[in-house]
Protein backbone atom coordinates (compact mmCIF):
# COMPACT_ATOMS: atom_id res chain seq x y z
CA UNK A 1 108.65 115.64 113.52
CA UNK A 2 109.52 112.59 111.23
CA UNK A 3 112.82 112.32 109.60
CA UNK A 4 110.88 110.45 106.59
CA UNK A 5 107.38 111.33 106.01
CA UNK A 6 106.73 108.21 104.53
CA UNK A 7 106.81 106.67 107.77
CA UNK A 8 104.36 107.85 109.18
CA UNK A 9 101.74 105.63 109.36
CA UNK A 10 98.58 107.30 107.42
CA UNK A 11 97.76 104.08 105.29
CA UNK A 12 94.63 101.71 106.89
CA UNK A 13 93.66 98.64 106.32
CA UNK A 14 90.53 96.89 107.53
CA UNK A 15 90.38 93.36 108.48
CA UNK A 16 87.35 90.96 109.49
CA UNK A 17 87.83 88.86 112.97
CA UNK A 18 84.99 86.59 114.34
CA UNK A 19 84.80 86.41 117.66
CA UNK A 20 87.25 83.86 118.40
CA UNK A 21 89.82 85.46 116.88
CA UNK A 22 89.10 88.88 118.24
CA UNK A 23 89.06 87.44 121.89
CA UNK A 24 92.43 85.86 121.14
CA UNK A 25 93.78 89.19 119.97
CA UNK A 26 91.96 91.13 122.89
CA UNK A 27 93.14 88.91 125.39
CA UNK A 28 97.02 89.02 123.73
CA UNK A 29 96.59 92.57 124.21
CA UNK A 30 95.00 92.58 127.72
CA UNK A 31 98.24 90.21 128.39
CA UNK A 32 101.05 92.23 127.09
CA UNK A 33 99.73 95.69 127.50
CA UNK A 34 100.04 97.06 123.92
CA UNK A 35 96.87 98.29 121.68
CA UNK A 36 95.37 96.01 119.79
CA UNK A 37 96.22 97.59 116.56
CA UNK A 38 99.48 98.24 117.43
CA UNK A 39 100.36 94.45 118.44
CA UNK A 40 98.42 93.12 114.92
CA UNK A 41 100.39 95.61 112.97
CA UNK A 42 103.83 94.41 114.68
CA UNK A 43 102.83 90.59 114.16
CA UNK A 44 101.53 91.40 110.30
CA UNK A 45 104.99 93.11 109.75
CA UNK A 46 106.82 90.53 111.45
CA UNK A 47 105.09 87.93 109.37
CA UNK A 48 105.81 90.19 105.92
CA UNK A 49 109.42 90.19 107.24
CA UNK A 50 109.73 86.30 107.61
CA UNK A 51 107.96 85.60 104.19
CA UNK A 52 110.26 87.78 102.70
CA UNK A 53 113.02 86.05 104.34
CA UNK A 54 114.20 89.58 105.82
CA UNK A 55 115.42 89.14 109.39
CA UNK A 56 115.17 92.62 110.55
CA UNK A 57 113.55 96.13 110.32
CA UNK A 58 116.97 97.93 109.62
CA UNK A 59 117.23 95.01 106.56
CA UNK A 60 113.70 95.64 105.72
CA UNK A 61 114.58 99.87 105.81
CA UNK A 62 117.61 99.30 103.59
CA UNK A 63 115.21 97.22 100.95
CA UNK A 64 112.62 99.37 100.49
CA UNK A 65 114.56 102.41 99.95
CA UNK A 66 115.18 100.94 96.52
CA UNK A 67 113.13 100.98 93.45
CA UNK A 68 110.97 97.93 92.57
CA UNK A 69 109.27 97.57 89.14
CA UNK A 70 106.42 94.98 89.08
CA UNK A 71 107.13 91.87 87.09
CA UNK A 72 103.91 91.76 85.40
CA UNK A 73 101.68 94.89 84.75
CA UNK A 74 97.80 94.70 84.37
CA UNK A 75 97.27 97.30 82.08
């Protein structure tokens, strides 16, 4: 079904709103008709995109098909 496994999206993270900010996301979501999770994953990967200074997902694709070797290891 996937051309790359690895896309597939079987990785989860939990994150902590308070209210506020859940109503804010809830009523984002209400407004442009996507699921909640799906709309905070696409604004989390948009904002990973712009710190990165990467300006689009095919630029972002082509990046992390390479290798990258941490700078500093902990052990």
């Amino acid at each position: 079904m996937y051309q790359d496994n690895r896309r597939r999206r079987n990785n989860r993270i939990g994150i902590n709103l308070d209210e506020y900010e859940d109503g804010l996301i809830e009523a984002l979501a209400a407004y442009t008709g996507v699921e909640k999770a799906a709309l905070v994953r696409e604004m989390v990967m948009r904002s990973a995109m712009d710190m990165l200074g990467v300006s689009s997902q095919q630029e972002f694709d082509a990046i992390s098909m390479t290798e990258f070797q941490p700078i500093a290891r902990l052990h």
